[in-house]
N, C-alpha and C. Protein backbone atom coordinates (compact mmCIF):
# COMPACT_ATOMS: atom_id res chain seq x y z
N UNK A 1 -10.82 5.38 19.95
CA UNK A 1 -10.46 5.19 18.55
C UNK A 1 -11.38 4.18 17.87
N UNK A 2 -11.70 3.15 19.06
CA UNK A 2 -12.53 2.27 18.18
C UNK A 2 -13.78 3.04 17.82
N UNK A 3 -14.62 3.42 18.83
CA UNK A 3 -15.60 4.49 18.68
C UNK A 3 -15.90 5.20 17.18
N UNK A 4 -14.66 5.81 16.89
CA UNK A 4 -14.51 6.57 16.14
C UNK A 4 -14.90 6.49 14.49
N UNK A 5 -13.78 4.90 14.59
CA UNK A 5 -13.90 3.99 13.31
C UNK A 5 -15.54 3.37 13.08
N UNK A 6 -16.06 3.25 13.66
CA UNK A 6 -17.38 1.94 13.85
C UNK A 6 -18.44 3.64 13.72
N UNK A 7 -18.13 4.60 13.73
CA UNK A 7 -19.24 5.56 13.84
C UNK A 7 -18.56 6.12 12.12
N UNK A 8 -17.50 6.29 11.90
CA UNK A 8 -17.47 6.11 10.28
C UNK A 8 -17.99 5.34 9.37
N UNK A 9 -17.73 4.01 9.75
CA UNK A 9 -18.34 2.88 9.25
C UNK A 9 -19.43 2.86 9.04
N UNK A 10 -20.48 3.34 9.77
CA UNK A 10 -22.13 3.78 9.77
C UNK A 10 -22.53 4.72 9.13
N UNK A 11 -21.55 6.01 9.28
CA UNK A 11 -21.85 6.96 8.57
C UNK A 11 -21.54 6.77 6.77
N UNK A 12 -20.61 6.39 6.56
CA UNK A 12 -20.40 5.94 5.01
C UNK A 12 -21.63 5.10 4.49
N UNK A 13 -21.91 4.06 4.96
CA UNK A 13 -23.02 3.43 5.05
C UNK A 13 -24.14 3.98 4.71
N UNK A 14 -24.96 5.42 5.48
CA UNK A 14 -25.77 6.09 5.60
C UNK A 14 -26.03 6.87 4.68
N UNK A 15 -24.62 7.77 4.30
CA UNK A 15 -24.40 8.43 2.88
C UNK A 15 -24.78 7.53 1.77
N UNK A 16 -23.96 6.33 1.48
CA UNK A 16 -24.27 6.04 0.36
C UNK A 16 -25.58 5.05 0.01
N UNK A 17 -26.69 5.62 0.97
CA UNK A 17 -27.68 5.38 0.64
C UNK A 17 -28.56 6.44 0.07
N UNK A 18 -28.09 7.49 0.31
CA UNK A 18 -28.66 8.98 -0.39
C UNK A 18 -28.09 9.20 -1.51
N UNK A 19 -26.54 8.26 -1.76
CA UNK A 19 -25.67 9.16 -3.47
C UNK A 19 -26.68 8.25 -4.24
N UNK A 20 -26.44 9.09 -5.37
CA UNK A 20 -27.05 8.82 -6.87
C UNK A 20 -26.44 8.84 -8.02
N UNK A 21 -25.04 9.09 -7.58
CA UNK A 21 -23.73 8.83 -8.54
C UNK A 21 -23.15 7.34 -8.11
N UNK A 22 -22.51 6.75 -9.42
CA UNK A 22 -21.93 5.32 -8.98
C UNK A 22 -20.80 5.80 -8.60
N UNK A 23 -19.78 6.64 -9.38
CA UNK A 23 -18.59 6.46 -8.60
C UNK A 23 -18.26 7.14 -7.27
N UNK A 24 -19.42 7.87 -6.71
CA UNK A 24 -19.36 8.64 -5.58
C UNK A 24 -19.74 7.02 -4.44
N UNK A 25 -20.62 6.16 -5.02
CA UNK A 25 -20.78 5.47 -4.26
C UNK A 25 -19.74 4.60 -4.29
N UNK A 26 -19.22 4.15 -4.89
CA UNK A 26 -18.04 3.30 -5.00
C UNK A 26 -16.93 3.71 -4.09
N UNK A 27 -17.05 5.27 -4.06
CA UNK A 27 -16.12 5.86 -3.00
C UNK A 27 -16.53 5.84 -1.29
N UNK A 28 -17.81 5.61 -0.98
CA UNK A 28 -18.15 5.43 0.14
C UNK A 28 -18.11 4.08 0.48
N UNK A 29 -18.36 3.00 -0.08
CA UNK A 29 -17.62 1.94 -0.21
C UNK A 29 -16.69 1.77 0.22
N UNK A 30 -15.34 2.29 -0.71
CA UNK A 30 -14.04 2.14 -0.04
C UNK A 30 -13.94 2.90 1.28
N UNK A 31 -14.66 4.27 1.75
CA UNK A 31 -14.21 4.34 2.59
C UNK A 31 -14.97 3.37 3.82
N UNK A 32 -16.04 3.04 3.49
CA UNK A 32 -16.56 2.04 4.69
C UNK A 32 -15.52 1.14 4.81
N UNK A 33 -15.32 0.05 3.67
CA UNK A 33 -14.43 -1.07 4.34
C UNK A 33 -12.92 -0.43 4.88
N UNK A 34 -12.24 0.42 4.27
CA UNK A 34 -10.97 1.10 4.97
C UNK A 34 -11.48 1.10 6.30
N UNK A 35 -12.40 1.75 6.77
CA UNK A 35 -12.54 2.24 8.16
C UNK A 35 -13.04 0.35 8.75
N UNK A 36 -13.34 -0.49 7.90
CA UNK A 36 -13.19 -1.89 8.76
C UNK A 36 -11.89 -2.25 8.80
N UNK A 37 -11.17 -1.53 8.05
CA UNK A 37 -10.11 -2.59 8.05
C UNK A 37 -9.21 -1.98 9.05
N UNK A 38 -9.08 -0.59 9.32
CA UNK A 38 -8.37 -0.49 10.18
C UNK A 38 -8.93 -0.29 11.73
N UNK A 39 -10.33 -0.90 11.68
CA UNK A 39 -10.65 -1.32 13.02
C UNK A 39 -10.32 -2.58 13.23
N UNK A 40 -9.92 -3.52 12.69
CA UNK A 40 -9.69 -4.54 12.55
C UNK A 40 -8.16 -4.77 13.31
N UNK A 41 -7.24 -4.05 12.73
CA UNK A 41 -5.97 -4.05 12.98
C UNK A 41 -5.86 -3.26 14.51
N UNK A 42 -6.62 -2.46 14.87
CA UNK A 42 -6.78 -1.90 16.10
C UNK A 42 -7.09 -2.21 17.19
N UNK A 43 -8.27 -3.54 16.25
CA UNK A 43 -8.28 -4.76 17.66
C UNK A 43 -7.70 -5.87 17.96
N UNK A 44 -7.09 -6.17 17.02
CA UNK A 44 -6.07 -7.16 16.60
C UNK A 44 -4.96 -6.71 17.11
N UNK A 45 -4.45 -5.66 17.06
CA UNK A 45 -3.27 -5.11 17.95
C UNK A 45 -3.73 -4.77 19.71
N UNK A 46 -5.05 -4.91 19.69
CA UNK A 46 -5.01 -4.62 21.19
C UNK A 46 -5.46 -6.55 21.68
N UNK A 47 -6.34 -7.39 21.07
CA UNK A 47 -6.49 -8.52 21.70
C UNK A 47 -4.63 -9.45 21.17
N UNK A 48 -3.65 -8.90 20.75
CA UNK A 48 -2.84 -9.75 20.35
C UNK A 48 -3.32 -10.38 19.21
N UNK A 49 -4.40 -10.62 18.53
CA UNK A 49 -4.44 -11.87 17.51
C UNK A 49 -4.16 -10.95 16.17
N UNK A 50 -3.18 -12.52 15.72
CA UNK A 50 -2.69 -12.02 14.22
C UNK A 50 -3.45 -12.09 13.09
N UNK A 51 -4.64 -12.94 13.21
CA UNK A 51 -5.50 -13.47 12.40
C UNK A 51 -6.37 -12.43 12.00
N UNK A 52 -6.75 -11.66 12.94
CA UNK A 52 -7.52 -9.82 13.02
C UNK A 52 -6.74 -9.02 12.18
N UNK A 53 -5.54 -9.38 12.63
CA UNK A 53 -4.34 -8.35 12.08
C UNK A 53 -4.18 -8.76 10.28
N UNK A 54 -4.03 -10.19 10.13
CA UNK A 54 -4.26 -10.40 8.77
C UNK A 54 -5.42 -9.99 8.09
N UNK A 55 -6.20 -10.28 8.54
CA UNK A 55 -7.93 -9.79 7.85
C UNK A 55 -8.41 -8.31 7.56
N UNK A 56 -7.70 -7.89 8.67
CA UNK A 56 -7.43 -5.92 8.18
C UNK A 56 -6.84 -5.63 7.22
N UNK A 57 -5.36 -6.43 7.21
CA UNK A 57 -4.63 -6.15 6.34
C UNK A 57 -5.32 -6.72 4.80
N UNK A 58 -5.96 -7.55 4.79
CA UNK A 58 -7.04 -7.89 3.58
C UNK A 58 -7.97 -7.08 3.12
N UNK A 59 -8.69 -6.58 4.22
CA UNK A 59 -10.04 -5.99 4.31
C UNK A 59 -9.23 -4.63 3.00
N UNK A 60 -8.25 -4.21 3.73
CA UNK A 60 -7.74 -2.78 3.45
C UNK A 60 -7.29 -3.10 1.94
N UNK A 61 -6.41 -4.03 1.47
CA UNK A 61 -6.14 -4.26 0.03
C UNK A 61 -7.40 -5.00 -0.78
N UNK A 62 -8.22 -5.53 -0.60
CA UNK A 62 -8.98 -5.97 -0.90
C UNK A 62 -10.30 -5.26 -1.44
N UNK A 63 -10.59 -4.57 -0.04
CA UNK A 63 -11.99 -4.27 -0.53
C UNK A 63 -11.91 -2.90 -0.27
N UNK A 64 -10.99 -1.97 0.21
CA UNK A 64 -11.01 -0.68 0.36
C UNK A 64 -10.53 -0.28 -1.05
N UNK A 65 -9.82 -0.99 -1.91
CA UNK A 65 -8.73 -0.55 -3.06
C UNK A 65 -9.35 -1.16 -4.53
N UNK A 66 -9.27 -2.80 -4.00
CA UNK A 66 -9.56 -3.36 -5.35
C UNK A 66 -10.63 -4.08 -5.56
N UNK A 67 -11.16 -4.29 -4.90
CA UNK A 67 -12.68 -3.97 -5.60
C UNK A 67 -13.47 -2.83 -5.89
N UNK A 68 -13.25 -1.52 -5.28
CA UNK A 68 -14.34 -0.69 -5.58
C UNK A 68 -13.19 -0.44 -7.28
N UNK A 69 -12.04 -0.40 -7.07
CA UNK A 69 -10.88 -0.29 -8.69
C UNK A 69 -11.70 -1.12 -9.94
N UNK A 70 -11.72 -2.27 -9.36
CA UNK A 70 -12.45 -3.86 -10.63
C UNK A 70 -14.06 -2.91 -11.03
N UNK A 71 -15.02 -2.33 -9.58
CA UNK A 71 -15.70 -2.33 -10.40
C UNK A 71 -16.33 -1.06 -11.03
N UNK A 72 -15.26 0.09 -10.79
CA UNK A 72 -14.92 1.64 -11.63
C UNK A 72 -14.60 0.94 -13.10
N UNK A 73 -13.73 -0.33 -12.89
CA UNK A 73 -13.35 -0.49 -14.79
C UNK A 73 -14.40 -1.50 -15.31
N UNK A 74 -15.32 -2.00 -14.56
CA UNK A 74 -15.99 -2.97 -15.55
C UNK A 74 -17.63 -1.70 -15.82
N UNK A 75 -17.58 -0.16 -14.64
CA UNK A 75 -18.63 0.40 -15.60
C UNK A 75 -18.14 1.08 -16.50
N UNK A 76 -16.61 1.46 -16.34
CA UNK A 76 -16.50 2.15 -17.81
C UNK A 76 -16.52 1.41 -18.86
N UNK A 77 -15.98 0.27 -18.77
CA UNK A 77 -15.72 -1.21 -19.97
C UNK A 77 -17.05 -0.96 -20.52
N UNK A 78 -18.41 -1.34 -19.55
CA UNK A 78 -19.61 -1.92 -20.12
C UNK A 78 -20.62 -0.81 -20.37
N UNK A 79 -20.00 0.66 -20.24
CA UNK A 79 -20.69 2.03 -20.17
C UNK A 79 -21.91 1.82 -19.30
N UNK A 80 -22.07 1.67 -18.18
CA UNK A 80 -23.07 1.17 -17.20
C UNK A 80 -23.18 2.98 -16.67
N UNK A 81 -24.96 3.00 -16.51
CA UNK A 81 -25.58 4.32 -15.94
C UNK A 81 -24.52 4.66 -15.01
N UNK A 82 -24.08 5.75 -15.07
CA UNK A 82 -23.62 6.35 -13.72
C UNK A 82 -24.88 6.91 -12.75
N UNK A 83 -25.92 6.86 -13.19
CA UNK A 83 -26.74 8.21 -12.29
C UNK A 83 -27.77 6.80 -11.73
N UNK A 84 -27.93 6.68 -10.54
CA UNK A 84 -28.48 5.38 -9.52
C UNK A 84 -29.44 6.06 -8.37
N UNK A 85 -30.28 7.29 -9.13
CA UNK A 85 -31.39 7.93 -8.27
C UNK A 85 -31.58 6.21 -7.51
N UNK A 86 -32.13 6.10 -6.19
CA UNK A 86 -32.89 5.58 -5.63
C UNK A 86 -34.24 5.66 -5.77
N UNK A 87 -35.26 4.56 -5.84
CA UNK A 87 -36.37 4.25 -6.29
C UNK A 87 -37.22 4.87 -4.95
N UNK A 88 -36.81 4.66 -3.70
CA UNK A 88 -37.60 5.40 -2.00
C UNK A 88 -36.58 6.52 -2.32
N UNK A 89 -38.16 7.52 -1.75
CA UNK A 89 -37.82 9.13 -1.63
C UNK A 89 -37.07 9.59 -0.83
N UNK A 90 -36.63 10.54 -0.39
CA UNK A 90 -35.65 11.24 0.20
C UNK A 90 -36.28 11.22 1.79
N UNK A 91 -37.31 11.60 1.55
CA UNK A 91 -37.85 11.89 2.69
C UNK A 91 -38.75 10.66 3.29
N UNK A 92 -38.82 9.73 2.84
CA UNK A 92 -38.97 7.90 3.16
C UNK A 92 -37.59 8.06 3.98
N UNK A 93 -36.27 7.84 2.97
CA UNK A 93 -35.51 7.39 3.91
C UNK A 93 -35.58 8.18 4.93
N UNK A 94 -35.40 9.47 5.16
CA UNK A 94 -35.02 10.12 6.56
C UNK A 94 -35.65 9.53 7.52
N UNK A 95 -36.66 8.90 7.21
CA UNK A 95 -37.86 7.99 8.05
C UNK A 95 -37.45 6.80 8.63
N UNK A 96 -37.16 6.37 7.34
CA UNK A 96 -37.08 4.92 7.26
C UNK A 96 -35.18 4.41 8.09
N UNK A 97 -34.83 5.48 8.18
CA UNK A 97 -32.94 4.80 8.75
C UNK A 97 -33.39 5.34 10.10
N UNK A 98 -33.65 6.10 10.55
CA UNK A 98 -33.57 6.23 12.15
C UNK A 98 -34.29 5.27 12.79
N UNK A 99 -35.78 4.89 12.29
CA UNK A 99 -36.73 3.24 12.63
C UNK A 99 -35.44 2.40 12.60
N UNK A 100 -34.87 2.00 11.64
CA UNK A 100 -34.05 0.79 11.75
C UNK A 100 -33.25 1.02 12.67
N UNK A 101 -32.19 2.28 13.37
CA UNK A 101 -31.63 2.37 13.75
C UNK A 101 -31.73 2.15 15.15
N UNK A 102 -33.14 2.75 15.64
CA UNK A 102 -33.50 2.46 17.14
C UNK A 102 -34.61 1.06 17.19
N UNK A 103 -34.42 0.46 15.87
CA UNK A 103 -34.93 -1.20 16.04
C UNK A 103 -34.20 -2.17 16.61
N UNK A 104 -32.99 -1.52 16.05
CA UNK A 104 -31.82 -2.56 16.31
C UNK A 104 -30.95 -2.10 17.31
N UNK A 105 -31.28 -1.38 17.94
CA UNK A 105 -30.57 -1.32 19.32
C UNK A 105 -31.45 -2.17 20.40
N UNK A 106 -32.84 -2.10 20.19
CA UNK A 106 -33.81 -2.67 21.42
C UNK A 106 -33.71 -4.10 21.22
N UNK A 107 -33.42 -4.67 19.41
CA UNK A 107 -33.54 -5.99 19.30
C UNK A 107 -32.20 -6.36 19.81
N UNK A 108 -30.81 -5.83 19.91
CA UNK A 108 -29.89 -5.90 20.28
C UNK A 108 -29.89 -5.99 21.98
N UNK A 109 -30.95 -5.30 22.45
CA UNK A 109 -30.29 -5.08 24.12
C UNK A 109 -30.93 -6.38 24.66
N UNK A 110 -31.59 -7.49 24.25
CA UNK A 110 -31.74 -9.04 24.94
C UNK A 110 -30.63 -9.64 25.12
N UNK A 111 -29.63 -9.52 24.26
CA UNK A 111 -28.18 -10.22 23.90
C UNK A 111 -27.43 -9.39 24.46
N UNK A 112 -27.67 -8.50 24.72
CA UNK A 112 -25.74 -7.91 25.44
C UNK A 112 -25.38 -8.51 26.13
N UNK A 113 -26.45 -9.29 27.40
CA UNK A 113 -25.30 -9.91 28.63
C UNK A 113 -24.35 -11.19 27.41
N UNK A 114 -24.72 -11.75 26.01
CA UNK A 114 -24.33 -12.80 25.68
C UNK A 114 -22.78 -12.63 24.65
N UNK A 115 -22.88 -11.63 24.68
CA UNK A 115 -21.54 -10.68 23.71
C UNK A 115 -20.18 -10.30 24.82
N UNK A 116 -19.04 -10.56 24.10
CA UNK A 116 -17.97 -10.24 24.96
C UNK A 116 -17.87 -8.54 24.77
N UNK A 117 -18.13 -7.83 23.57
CA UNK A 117 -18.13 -6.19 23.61
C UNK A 117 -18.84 -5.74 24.23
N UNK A 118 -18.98 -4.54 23.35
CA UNK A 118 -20.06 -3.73 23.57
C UNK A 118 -21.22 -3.98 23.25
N UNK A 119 -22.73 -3.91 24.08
CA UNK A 119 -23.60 -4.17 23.30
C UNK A 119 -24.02 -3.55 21.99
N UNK A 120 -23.68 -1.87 22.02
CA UNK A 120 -23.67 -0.64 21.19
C UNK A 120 -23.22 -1.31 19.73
N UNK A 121 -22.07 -1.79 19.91
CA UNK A 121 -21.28 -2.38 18.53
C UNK A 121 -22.28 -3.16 17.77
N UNK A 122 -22.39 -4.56 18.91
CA UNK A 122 -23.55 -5.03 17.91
C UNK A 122 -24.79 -4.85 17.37
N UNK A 123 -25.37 -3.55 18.14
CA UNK A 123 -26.49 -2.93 17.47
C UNK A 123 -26.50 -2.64 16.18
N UNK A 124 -25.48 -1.52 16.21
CA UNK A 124 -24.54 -1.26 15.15
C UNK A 124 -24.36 -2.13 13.91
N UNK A 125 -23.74 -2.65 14.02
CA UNK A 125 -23.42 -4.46 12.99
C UNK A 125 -25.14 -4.66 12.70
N UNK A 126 -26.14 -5.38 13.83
CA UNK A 126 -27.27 -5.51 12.92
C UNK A 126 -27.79 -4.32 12.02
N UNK A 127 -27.57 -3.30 12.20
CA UNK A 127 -28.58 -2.10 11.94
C UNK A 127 -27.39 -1.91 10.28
N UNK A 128 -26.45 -1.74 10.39
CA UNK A 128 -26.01 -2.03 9.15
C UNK A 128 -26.06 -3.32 8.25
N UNK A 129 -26.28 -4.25 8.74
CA UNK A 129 -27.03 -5.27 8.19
C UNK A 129 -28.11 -5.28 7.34
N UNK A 130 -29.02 -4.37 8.02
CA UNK A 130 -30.55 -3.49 7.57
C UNK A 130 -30.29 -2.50 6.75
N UNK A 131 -29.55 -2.13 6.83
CA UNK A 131 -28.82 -0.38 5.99
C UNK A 131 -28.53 -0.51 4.49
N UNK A 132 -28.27 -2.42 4.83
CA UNK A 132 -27.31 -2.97 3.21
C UNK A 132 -28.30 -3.15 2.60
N UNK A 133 -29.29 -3.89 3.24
CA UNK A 133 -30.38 -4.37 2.49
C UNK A 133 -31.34 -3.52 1.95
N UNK A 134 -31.87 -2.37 2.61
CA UNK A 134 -32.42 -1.45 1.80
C UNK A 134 -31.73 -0.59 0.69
N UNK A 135 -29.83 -0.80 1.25
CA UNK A 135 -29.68 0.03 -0.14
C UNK A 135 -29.77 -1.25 -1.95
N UNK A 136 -29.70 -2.39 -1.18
CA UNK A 136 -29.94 -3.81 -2.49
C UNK A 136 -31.41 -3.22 -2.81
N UNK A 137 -32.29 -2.63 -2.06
CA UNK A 137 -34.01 -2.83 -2.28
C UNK A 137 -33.99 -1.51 -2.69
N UNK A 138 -33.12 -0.46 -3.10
CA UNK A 138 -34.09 1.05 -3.64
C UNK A 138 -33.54 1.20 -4.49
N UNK A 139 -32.66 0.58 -5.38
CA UNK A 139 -32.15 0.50 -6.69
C UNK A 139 -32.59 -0.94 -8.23
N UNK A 140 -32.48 -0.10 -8.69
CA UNK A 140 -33.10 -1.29 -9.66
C UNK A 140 -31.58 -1.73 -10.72
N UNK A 141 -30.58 -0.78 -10.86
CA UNK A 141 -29.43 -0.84 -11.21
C UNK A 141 -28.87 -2.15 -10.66
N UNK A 142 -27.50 -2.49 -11.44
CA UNK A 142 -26.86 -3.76 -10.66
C UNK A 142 -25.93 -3.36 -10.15
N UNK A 143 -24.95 -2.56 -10.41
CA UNK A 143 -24.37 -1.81 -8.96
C UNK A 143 -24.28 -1.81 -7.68
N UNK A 144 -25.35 -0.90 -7.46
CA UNK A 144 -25.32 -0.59 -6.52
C UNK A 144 -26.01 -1.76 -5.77
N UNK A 145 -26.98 -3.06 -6.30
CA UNK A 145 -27.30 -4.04 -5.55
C UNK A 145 -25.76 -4.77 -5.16
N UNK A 146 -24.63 -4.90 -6.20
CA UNK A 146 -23.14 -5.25 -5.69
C UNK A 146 -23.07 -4.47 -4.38
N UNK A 147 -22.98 -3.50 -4.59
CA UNK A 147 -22.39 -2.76 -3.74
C UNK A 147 -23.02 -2.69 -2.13
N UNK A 148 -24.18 -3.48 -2.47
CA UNK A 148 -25.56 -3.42 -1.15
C UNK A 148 -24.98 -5.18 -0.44
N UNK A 149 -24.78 -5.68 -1.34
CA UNK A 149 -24.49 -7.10 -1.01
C UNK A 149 -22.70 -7.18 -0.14
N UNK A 150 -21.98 -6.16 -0.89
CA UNK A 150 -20.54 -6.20 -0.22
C UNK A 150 -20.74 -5.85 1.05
N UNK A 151 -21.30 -4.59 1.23
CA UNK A 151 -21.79 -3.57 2.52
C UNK A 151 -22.35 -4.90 3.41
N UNK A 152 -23.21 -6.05 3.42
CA UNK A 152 -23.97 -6.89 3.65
C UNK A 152 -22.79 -7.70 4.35
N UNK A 153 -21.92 -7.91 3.68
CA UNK A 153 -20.48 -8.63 3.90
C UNK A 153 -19.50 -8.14 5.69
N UNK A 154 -19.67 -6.42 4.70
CA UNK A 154 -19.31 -5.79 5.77
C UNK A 154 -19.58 -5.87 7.36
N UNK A 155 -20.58 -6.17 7.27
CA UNK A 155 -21.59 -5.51 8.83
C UNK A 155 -21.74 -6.68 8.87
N UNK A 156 -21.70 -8.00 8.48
CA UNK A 156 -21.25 -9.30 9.06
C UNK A 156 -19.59 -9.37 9.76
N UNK A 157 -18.63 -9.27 9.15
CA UNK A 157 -17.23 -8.87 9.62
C UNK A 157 -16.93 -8.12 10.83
N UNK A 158 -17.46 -6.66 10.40
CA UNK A 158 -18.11 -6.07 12.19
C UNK A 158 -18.79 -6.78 12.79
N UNK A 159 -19.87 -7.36 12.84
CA UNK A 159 -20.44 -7.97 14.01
C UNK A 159 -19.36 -9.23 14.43
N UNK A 160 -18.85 -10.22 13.84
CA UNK A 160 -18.07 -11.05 14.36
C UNK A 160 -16.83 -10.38 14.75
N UNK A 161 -16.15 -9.59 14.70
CA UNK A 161 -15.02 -8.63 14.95
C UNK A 161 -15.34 -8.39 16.89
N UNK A 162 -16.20 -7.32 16.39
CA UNK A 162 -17.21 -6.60 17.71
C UNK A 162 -17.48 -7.31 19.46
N UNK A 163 -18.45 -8.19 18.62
CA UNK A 163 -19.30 -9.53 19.77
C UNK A 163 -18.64 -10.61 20.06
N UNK A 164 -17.54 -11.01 19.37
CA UNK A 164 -16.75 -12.21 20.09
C UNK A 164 -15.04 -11.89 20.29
N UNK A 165 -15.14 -10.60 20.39
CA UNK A 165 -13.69 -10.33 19.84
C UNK A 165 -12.84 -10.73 18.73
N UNK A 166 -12.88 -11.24 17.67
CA UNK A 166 -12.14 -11.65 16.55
C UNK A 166 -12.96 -12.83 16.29
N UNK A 167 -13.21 -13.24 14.92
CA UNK A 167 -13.96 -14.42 14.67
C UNK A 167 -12.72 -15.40 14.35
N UNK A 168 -12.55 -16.50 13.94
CA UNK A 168 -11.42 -17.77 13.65
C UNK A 168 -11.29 -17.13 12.64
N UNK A 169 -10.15 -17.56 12.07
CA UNK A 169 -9.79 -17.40 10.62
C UNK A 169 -10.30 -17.97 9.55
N UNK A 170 -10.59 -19.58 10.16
CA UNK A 170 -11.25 -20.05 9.26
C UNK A 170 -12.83 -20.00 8.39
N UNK A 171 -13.22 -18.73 9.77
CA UNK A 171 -14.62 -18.52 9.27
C UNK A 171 -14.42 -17.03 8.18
N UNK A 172 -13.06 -16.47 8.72
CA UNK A 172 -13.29 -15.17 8.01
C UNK A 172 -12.69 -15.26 6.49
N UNK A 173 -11.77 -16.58 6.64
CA UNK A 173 -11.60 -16.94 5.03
C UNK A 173 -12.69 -17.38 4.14
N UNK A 174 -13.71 -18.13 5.22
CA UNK A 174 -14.95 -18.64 4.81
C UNK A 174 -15.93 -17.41 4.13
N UNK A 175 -15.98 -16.42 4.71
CA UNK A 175 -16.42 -15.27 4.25
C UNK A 175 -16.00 -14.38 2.96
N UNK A 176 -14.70 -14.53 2.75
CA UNK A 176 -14.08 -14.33 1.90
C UNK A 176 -13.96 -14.87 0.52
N UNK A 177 -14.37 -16.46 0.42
CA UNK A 177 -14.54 -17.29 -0.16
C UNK A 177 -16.00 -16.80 -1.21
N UNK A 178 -17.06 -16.80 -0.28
CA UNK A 178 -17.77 -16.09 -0.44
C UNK A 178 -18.20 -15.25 -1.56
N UNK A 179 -17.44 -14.42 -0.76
CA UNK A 179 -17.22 -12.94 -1.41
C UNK A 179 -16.80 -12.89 -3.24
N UNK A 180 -15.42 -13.99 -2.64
CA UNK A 180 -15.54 -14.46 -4.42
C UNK A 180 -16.10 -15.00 -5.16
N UNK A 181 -16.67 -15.91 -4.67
CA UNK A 181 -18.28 -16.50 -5.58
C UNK A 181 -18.99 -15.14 -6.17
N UNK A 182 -19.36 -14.63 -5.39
CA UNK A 182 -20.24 -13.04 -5.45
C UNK A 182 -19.85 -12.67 -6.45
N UNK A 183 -18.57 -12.12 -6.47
CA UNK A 183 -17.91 -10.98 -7.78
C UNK A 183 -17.97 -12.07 -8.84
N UNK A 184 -17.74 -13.13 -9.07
CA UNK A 184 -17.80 -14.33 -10.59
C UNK A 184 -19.27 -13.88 -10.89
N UNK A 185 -20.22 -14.77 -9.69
CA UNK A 185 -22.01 -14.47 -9.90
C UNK A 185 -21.81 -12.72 -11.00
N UNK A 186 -21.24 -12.21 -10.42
CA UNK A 186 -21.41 -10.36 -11.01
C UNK A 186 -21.10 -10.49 -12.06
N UNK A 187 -19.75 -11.00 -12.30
CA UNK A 187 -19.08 -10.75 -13.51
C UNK A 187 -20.16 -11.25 -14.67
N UNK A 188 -20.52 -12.80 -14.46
CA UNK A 188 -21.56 -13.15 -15.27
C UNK A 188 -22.50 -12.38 -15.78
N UNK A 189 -22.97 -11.82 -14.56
CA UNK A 189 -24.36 -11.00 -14.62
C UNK A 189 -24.09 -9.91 -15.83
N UNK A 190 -22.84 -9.35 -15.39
CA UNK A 190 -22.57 -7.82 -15.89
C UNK A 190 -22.36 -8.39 -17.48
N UNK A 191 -21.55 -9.61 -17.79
CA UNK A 191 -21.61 -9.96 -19.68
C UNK A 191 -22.59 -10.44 -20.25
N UNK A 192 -24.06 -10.32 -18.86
CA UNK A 192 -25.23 -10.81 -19.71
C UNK A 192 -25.82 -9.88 -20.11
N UNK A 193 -25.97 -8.60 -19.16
CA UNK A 193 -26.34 -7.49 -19.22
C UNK A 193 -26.24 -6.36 -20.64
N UNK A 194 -24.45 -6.90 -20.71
CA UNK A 194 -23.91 -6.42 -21.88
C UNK A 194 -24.29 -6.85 -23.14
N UNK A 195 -24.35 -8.58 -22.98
CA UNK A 195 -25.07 -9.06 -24.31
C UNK A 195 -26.69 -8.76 -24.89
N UNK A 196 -27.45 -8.51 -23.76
CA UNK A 196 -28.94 -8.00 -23.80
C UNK A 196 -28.79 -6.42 -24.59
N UNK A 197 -28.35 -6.01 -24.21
CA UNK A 197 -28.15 -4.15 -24.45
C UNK A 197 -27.09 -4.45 -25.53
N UNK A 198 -26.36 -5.34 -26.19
CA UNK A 198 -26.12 -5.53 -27.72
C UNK A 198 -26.75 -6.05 -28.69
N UNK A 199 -27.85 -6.97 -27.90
CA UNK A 199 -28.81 -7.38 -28.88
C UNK A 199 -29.76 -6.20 -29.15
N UNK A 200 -30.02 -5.89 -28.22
CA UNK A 200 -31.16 -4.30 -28.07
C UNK A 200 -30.74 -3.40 -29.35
């Protein structure tokens, strides 16, 4: 089951580096973090810790629901492009994600003896790490760079989830914390954006 979830997680990931619609991407989004969140609770119910179990239960109201919700209403609010062609070609990426993919398994296999999982997982976790960042680097939109930076969030959460079995709470609130700085930084961004394109 874990398998299952963590190979969704990648795959959502993967997709919404090919959509060119925002709200299609917004939807791969939610389903990436859903599928963290209820890996979360899956390991949290199998190591006992409640703290896993809370953070799923976050992950899942949080970022599976209401954020990709906040930021469906701030592009209709601010009439923001729906259409987010990527700037690398189609056939770049097909290139360019399988390199990262078998980068980060070899840069991954020095560290397995040092991980309590799987080494696989944390390949995984870095290589979506890499996945976020090119989708922040082939858009020129602000979107989908949100949406590259949350994903970024993501595959940090998995990797501490994964490689140590559950991270403290206090780091994953720390992360969270974060996270909200991020969406304010946005919000700003997005009423400057708006004021530029009213002066325009």
């Amino acid at each position: 089951m874990v398998e299952f979830f963590i190979g969704i997680f990648l795959a959502t990931l993967i997709t919404a580096l090919f959509t060119t619609r925002l709200y299609r991407l917004l939807l791969w989004y939610s389903l990436n973090s859903m599928s963290l969140g209820l890996l979360a609770l899956i390991l949290g119910g199998q190591f006992e810790d409640r703290a896993m179990i809370i953070s799923g239960i976050i992950t899942l109201i949080v970022k599976a629901m209401g954020i990709p919700y906040f930021l469906k209403y701030l592009s209709e609010r601010l009439s923001l492009n729906r259409q987010i062609s990527p700037n690398i070609k189609i056939q770049h990426s097909i290139i360019l994600i399988p390199a990262i993919l078998v980068f980060t398994f070899y840069l991954a296999e020095p560290i397995s003896h040092m991980v309590q999982g799987n080494s696989n997982y944390v390949a995984i976790s870095i290589s979506s790490l890499f996945l976020s960042l090119l989708l922040m680097m082939e858009h020129t939109n602000i979107a989908p760079k949100i949406i590259g930076f949350l994903s970024m969030e993501n595959a940090l959460f998995l990797l501490g989830t994964t490689a140590t079995g559950g991270m403290p709470m206090l780091v994953e609130l720390g992360i969270f914390f974060d996270l909200l700085m991020a969406i304010v930084v946005v919000n700003l961004l997005l009423k400057n954006e708006e004021e530029v394109e009213g002066d325009a």
